[in-house]
C-alpha atoms as a PDB file:
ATOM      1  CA  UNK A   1      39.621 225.819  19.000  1.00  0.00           C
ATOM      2  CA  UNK A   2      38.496 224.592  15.917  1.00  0.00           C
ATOM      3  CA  UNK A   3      34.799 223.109  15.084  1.00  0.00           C
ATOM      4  CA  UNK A   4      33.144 221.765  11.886  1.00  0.00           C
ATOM      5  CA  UNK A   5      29.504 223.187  11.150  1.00  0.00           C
ATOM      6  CA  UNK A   6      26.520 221.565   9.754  1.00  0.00           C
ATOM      7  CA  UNK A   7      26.094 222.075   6.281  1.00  0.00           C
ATOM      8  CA  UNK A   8      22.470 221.634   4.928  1.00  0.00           C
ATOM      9  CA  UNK A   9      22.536 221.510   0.961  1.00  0.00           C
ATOM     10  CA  UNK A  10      20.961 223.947  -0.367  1.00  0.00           C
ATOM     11  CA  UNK A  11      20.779 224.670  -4.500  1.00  0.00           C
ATOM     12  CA  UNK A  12      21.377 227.523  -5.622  1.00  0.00           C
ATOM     13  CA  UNK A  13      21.316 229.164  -8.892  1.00  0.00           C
ATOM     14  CA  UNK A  14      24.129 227.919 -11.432  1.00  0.00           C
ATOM     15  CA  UNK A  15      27.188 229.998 -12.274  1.00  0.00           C
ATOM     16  CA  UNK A  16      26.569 233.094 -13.868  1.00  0.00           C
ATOM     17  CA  UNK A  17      29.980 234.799 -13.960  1.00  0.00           C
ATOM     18  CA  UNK A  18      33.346 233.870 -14.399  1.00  0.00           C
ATOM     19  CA  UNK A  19      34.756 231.826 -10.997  1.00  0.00           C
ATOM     20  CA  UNK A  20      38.221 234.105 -11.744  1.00  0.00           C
ATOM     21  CA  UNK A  21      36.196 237.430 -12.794  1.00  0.00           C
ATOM     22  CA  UNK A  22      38.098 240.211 -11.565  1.00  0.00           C
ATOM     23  CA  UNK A  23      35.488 242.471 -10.519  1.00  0.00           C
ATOM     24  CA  UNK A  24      37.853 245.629 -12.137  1.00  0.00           C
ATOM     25  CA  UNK A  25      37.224 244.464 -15.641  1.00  0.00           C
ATOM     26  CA  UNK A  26      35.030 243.979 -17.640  1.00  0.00           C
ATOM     27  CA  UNK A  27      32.644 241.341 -17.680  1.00  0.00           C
ATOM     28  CA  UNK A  28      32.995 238.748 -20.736  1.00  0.00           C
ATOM     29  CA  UNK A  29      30.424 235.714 -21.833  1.00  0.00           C
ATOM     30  CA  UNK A  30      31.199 232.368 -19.540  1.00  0.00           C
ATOM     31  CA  UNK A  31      32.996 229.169 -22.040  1.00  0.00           C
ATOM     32  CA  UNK A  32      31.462 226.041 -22.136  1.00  0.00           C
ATOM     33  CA  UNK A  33      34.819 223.504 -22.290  1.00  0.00           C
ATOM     34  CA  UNK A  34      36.499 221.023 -20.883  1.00  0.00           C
ATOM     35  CA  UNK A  35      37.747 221.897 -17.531  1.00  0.00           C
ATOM     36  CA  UNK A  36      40.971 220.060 -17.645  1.00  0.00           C
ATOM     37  CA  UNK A  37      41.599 220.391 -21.566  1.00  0.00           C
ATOM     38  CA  UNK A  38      40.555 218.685 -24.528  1.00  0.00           C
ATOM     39  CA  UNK A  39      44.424 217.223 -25.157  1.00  0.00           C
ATOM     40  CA  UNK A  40      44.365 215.128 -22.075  1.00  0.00           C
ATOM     41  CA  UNK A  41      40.789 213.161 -23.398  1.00  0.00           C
ATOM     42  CA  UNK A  42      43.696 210.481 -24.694  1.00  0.00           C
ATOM     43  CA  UNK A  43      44.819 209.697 -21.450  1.00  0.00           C
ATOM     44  CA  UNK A  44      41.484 209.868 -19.258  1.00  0.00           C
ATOM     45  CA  UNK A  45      39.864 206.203 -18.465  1.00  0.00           C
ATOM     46  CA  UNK A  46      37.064 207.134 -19.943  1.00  0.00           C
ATOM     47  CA  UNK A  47      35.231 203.573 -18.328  1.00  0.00           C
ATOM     48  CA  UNK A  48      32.554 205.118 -16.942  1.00  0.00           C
ATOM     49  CA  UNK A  49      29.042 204.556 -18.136  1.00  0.00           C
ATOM     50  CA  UNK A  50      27.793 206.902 -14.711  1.00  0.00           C
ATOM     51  CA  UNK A  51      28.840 208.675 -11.563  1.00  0.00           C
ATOM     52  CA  UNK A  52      28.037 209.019  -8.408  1.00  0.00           C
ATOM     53  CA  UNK A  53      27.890 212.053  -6.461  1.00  0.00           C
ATOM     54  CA  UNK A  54      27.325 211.285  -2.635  1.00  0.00           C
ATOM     55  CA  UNK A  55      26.679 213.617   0.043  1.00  0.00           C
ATOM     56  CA  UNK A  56      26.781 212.233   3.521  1.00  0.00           C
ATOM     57  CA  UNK A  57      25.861 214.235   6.764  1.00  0.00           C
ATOM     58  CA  UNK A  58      27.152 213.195   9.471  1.00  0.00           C
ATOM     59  CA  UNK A  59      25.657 214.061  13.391  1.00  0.00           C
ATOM     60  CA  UNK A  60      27.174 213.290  16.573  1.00  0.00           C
ATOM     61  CA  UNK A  61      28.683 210.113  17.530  1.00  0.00           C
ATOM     62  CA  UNK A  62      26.067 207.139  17.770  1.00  0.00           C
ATOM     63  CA  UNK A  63      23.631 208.972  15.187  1.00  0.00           C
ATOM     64  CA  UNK A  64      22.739 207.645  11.746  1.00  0.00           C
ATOM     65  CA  UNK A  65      24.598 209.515   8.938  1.00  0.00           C
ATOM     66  CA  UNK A  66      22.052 210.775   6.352  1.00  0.00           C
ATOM     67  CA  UNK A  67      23.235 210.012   2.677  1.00  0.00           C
ATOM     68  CA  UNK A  68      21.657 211.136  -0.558  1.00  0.00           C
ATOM     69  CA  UNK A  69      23.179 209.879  -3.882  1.00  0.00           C
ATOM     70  CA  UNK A  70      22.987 211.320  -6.853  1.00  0.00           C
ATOM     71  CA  UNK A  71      23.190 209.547 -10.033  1.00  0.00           C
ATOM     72  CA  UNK A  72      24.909 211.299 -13.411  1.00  0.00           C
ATOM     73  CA  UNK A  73      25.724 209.531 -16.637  1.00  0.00           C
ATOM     74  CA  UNK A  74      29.763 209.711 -18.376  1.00  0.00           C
ATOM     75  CA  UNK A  75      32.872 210.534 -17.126  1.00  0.00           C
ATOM     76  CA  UNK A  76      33.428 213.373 -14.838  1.00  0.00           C
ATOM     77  CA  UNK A  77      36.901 214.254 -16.034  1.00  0.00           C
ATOM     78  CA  UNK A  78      35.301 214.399 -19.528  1.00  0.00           C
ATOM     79  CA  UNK A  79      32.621 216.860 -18.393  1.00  0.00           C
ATOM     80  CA  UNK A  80      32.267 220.190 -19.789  1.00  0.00           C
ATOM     81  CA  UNK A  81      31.673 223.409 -17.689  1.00  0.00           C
ATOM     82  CA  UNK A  82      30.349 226.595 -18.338  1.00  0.00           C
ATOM     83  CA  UNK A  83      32.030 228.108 -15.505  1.00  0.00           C
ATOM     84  CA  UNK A  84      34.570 230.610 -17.155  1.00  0.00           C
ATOM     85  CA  UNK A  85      35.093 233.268 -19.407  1.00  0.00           C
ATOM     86  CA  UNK A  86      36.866 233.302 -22.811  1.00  0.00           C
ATOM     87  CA  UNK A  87      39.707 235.899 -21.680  1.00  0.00           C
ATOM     88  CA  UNK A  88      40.489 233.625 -18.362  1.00  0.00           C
ATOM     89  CA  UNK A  89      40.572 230.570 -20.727  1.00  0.00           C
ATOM     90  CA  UNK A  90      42.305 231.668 -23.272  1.00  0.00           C
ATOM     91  CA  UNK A  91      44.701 234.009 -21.487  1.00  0.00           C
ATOM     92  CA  UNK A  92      46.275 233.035 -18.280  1.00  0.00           C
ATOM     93  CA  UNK A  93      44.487 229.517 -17.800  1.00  0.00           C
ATOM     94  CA  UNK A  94      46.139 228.558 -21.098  1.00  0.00           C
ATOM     95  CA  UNK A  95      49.508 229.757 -20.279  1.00  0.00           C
ATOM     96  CA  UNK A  96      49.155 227.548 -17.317  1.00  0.00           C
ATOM     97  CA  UNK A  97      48.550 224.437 -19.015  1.00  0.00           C
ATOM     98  CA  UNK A  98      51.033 224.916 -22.333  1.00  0.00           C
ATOM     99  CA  UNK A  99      53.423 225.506 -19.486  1.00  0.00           C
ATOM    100  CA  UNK A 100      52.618 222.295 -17.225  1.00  0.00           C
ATOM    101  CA  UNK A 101      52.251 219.953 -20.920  1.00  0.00           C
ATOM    102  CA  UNK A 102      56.093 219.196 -21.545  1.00  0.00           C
ATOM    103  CA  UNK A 103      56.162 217.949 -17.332  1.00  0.00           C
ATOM    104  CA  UNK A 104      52.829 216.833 -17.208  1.00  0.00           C
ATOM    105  CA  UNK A 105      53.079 214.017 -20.639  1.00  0.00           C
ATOM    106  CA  UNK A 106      55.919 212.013 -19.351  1.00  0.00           C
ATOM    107  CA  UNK A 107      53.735 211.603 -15.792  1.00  0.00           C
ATOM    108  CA  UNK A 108      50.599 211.073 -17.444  1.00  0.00           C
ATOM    109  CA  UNK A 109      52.496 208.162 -19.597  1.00  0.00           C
ATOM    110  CA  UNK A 110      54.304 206.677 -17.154  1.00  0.00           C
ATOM    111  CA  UNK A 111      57.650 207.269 -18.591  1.00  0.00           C
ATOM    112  CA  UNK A 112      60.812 208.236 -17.235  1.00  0.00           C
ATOM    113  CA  UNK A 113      61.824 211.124 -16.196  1.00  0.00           C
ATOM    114  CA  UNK A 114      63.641 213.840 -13.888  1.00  0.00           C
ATOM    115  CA  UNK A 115      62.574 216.870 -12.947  1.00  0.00           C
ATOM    116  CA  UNK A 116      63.520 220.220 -10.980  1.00  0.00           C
ATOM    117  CA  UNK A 117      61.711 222.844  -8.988  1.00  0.00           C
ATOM    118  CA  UNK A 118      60.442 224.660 -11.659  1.00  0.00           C
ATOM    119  CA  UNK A 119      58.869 222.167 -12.983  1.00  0.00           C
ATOM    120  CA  UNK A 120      57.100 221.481  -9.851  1.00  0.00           C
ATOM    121  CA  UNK A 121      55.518 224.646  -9.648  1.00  0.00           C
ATOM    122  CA  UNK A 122      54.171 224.154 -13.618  1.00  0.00           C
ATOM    123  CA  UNK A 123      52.773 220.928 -12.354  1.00  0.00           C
ATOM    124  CA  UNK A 124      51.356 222.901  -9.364  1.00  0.00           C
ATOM    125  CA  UNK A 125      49.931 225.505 -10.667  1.00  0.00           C
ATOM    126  CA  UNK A 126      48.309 222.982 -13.438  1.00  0.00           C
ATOM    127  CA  UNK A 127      46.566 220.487 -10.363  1.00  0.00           C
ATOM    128  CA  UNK A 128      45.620 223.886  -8.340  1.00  0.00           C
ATOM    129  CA  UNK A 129      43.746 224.863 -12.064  1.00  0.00           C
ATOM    130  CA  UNK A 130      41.974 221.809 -12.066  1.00  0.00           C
ATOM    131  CA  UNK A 131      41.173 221.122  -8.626  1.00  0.00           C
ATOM    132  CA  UNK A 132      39.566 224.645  -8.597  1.00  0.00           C
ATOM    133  CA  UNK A 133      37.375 224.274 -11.682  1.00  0.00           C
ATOM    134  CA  UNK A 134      36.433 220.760 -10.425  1.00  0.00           C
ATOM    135  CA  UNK A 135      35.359 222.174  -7.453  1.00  0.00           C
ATOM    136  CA  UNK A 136      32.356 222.825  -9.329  1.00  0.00           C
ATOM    137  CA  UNK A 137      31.178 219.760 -10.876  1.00  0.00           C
ATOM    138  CA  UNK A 138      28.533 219.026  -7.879  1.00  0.00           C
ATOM    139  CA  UNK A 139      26.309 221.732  -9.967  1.00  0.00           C
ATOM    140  CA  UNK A 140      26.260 223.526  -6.413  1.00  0.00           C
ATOM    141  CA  UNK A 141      27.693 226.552  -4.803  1.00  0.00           C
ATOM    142  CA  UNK A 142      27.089 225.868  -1.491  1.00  0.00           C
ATOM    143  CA  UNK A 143      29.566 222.577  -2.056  1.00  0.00           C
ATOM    144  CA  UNK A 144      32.432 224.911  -3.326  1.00  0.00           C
ATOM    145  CA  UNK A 145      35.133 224.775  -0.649  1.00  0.00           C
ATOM    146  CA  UNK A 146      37.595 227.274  -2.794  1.00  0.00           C
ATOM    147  CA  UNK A 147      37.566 230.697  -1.384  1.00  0.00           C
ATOM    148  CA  UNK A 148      37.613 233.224  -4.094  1.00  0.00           C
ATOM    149  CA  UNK A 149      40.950 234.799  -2.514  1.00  0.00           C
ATOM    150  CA  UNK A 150      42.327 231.850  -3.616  1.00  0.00           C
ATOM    151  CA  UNK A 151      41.394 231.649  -6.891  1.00  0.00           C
ATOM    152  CA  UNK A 152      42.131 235.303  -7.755  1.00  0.00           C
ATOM    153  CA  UNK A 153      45.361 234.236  -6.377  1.00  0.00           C
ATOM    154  CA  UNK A 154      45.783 231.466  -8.636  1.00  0.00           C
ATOM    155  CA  UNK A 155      44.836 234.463 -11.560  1.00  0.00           C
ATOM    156  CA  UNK A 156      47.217 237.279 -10.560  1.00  0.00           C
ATOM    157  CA  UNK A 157      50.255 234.431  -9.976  1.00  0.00           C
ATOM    158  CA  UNK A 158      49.686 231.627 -12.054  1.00  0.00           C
ATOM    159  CA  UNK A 159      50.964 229.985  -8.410  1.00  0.00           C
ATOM    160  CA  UNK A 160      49.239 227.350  -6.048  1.00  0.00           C
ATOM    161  CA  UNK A 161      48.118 229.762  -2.857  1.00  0.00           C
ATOM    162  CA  UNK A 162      49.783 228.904   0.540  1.00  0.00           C
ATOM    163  CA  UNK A 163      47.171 227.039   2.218  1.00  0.00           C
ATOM    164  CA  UNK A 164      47.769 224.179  -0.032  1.00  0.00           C
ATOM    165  CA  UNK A 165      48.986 221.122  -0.405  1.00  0.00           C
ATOM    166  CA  UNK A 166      49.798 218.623  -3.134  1.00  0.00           C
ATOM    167  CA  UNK A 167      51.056 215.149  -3.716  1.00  0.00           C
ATOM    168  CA  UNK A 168      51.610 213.717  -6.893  1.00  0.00           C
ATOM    169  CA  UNK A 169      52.329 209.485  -7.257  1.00  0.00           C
ATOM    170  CA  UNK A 170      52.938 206.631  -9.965  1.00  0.00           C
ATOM    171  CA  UNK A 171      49.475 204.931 -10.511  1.00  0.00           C
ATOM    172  CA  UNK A 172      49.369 201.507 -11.597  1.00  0.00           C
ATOM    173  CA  UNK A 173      46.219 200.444 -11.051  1.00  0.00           C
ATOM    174  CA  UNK A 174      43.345 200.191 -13.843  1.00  0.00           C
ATOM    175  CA  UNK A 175      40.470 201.850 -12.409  1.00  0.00           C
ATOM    176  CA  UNK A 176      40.882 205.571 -12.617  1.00  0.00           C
ATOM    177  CA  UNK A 177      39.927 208.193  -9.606  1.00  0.00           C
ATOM    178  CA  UNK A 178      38.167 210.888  -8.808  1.00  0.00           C
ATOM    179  CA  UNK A 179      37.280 212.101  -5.527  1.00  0.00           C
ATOM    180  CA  UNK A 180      36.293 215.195  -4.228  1.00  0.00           C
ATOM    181  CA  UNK A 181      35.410 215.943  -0.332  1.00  0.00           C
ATOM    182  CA  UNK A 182      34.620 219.706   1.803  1.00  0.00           C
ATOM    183  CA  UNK A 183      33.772 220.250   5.142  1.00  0.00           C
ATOM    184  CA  UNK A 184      33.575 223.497   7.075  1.00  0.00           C
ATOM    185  CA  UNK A 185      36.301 223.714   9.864  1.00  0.00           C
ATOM    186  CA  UNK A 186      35.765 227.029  11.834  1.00  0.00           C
ATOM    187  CA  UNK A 187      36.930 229.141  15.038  1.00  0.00           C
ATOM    188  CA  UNK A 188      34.248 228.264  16.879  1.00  0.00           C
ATOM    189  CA  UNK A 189      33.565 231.995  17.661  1.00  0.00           C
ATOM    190  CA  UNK A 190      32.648 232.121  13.878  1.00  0.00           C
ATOM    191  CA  UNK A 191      30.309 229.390  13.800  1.00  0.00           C
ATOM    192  CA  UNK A 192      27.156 231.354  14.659  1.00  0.00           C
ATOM    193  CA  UNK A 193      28.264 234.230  12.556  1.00  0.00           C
ATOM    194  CA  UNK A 194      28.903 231.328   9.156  1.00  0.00           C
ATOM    195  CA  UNK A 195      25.698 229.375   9.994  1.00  0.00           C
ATOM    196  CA  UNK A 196      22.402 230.702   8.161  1.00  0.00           C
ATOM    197  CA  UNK A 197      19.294 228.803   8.403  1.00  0.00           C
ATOM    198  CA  UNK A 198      21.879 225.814   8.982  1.00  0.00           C
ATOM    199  CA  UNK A 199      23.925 226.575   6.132  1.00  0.00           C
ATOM    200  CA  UNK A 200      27.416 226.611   6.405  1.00  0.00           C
ATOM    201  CA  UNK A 201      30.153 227.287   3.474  1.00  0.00           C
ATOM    202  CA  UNK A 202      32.594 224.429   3.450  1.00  0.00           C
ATOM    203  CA  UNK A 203      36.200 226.358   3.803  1.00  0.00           C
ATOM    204  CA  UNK A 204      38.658 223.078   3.627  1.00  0.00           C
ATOM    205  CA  UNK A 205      38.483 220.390   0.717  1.00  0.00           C
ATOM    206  CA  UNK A 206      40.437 217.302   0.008  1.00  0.00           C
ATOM    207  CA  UNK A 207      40.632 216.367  -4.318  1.00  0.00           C
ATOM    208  CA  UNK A 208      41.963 213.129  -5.925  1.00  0.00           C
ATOM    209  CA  UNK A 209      41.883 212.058  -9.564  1.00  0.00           C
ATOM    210  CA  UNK A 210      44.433 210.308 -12.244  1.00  0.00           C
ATOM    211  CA  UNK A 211      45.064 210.812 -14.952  1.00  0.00           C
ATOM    212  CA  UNK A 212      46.727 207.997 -17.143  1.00  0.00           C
ATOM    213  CA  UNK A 213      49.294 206.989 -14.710  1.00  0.00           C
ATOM    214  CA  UNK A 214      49.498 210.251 -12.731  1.00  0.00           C
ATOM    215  CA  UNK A 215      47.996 210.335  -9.396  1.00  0.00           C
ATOM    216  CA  UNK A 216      47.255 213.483  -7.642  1.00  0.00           C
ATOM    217  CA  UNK A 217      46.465 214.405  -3.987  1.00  0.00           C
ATOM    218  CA  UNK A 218      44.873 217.561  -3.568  1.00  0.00           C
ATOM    219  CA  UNK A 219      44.395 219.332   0.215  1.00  0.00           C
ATOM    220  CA  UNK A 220      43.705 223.164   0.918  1.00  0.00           C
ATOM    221  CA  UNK A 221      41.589 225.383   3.007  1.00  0.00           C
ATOM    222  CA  UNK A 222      41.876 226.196   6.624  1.00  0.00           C
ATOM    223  CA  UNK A 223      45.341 227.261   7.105  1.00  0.00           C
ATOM    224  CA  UNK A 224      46.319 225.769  10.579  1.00  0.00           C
ATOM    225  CA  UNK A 225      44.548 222.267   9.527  1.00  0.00           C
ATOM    226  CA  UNK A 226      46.571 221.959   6.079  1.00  0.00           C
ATOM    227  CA  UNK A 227      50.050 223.165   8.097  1.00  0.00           C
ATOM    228  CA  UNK A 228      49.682 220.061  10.667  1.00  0.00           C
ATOM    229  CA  UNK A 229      48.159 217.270   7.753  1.00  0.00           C
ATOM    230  CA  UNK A 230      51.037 214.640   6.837  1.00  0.00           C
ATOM    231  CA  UNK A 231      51.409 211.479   6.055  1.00  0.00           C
ATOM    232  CA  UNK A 232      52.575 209.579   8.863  1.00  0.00           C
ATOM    233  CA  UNK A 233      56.236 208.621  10.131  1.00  0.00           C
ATOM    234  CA  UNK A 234      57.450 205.352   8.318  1.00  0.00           C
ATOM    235  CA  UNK A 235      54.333 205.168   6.207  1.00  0.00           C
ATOM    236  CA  UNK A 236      54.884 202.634   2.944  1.00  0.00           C
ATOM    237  CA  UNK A 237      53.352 206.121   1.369  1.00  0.00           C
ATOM    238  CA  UNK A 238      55.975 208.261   2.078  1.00  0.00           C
ATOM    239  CA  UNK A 239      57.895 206.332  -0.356  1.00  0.00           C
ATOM    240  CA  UNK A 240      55.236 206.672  -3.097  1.00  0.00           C
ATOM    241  CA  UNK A 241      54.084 210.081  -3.051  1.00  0.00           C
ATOM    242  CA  UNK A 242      55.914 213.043  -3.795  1.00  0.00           C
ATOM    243  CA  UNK A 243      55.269 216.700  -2.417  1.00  0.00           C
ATOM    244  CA  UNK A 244      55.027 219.141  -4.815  1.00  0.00           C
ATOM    245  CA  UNK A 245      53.606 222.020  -2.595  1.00  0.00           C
ATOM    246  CA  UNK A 246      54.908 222.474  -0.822  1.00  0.00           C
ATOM    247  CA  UNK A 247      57.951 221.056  -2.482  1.00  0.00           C
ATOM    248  CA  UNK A 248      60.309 218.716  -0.734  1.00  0.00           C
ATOM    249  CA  UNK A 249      63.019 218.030  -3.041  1.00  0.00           C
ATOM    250  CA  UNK A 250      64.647 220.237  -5.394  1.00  0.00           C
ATOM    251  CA  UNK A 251      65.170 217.549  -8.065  1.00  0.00           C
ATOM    252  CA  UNK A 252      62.835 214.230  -8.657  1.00  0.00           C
ATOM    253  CA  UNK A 253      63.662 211.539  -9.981  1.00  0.00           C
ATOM    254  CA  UNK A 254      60.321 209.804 -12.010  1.00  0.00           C
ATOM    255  CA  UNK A 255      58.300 207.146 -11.303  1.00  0.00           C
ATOM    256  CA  UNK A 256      58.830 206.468  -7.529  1.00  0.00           C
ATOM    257  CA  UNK A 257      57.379 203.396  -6.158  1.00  0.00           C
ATOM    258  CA  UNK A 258      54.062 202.576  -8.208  1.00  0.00           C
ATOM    259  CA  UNK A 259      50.318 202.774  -6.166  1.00  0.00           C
ATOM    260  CA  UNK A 260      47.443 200.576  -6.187  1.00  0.00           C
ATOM    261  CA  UNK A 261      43.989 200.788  -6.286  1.00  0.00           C
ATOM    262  CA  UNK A 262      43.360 200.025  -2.693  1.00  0.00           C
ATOM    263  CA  UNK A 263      46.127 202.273  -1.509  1.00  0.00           C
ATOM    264  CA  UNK A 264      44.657 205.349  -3.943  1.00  0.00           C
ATOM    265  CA  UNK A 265      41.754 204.574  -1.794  1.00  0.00           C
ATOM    266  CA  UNK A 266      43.537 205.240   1.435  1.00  0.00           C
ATOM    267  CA  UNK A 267      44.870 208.488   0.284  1.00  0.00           C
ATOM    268  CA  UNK A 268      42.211 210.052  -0.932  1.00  0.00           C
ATOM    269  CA  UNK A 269      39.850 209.539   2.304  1.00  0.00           C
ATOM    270  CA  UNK A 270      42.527 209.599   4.964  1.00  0.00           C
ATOM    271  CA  UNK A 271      41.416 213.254   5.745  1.00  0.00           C
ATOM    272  CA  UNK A 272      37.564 212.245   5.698  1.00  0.00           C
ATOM    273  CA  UNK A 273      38.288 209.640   8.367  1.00  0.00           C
ATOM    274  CA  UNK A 274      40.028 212.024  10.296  1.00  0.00           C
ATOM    275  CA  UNK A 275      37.693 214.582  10.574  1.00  0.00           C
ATOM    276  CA  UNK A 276      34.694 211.946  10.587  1.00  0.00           C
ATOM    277  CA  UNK A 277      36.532 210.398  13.800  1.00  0.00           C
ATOM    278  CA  UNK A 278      36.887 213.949  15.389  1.00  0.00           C
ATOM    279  CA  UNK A 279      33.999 216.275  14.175  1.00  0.00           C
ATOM    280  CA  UNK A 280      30.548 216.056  16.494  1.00  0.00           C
ATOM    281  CA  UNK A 281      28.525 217.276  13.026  1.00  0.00           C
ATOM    282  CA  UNK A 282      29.913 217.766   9.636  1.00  0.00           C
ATOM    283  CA  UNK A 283      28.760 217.205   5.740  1.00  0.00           C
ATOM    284  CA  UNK A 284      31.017 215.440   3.321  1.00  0.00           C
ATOM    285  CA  UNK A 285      30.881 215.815  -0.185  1.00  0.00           C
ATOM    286  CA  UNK A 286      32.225 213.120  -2.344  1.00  0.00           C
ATOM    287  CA  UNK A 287      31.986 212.710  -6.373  1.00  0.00           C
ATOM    288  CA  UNK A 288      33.048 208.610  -7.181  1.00  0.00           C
END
């Protein structure tokens, strides 16, 4: 049976090694860049004077939720990191994105376009990239949801891990997203062994953002939650989002149906609703 765990935030210091070190070799000075890519600062709505990151605890049904926001100024798809080291961004990480550029662009633009498998997994591997370094704008480490399994995976494969999955959509709306959520979900014979002084590492994360007109729907963590997640039967979304990972159809034919603002806002807290409506305690964390 699974459970969710309490998570009580907790800072801790900020990174101080490479999130992809390999523990084998040697140890190189962390980069200070942008974690998506300085080419794609054309395309990002930069219309954001602030942020908000929100944290929201949640208790048993009938309780008050506690919720502590945090104010930041800019755009947090414009931020810069200092979360990884020159080789890993300059090496593999790159190779990633020069290979996901030629897909990505036409997406981005909204232009027309068809594309097969392997450009899917380009496109993959590029969203896994980002959703893992953005996993660490909250400044926090007990907020980071990606296990490093999965990241080293990521390294050695330049491939989005199994526990995933993504959806990627036509966005035609004019606000811009970004929305990041983790909660633990545990056997609940590991909950006492996980919780520390009522700390609890999230395992399972949900990530949205666009990017120009590319929407992206980010879900990965606990493996038996991610294999049951879907969209449901007959859903107007079905026929707006396509499934990259993992992938559904060997050749796709770009843009599908467009999405709006309010339906962006569906997708990207449909799994928060689910687990607020059947967790008994749980902490989400959400950067708007």
């Amino acid at each position: 049976m699974k459970s969710t765990a309490k998570i009580k935030s907790a800072k801790v210091p900020l990174v101080t090694r490479c999130i992809f070190w390999e523990p084998s070799k040697p140890h190189t000075p962390l980069d200070r860049e942008h974690i998506w890519g300085k080419w794609l600062k054309p395309y990002i709505r930069a219309n954001a004077n602030e942020h908000r990151l929100r944290e929201e605890e949640t208790g048993k049904p009938g309780t008050l939720s506690k919720i502590r926001i945090t104010r930041r100024t800019g755009e947090p798809l414009l931020s810069k990191l200092k979360i990884v080291c020159k080789a890993c961004n300059s090496g593999w990480m790159s190779k990633i994105q020069n290979a996901a550029k030629p897909f990505l662009l036409p997406l981005i633009q909204g232009r027309k376009a068809t594309f097969g498998l392997e450009a899917q997994r380009a496109i993959a591997a590029w969203c896994t990239m980002a959703t893992m370094t953005g996993d660490y704008l909250s400044h926090d480490d007990t907020a980071v949801a990606i296990s490093q399994e999965e990241r080293d995976w990521l390294r050695d494969n330049e491939t989005t891990p199994r526990n995933w999955k993504i959806w990627i959509g036509h966005y035609t709306g004019r606000k811009g997203r970004w929305t990041h959520f983790v909660v633990p979900i545990l056997e609940a014979k590991d909950v006492p062994d996980s919780v520390i002084d009522g700390i609890a590492q999230p395992n399972t994360q949900t990530t949205t953002f666009v990017i120009g007109n590319l929407f992206v729907h980010v879900i990965s963590g606990d493996p038996d939650t991610i294999s049951r997640w879907i969209w449901p039967a007959g859903s107007p979304l079905t026929l707006k989002l396509v499934q990259i990972v993992p992938a559904k159809e060997s050749i796709v034919v770009w843009p599908p149906i467009g999405l709006t603002d309010f339906e962006i806002e569906l997708i990207s807290t449909a799994f928060e609703r689910v687990i607020d409506g059947a967790s008994r305690s749980l902490t989400g964390l959400r950067l708007v």
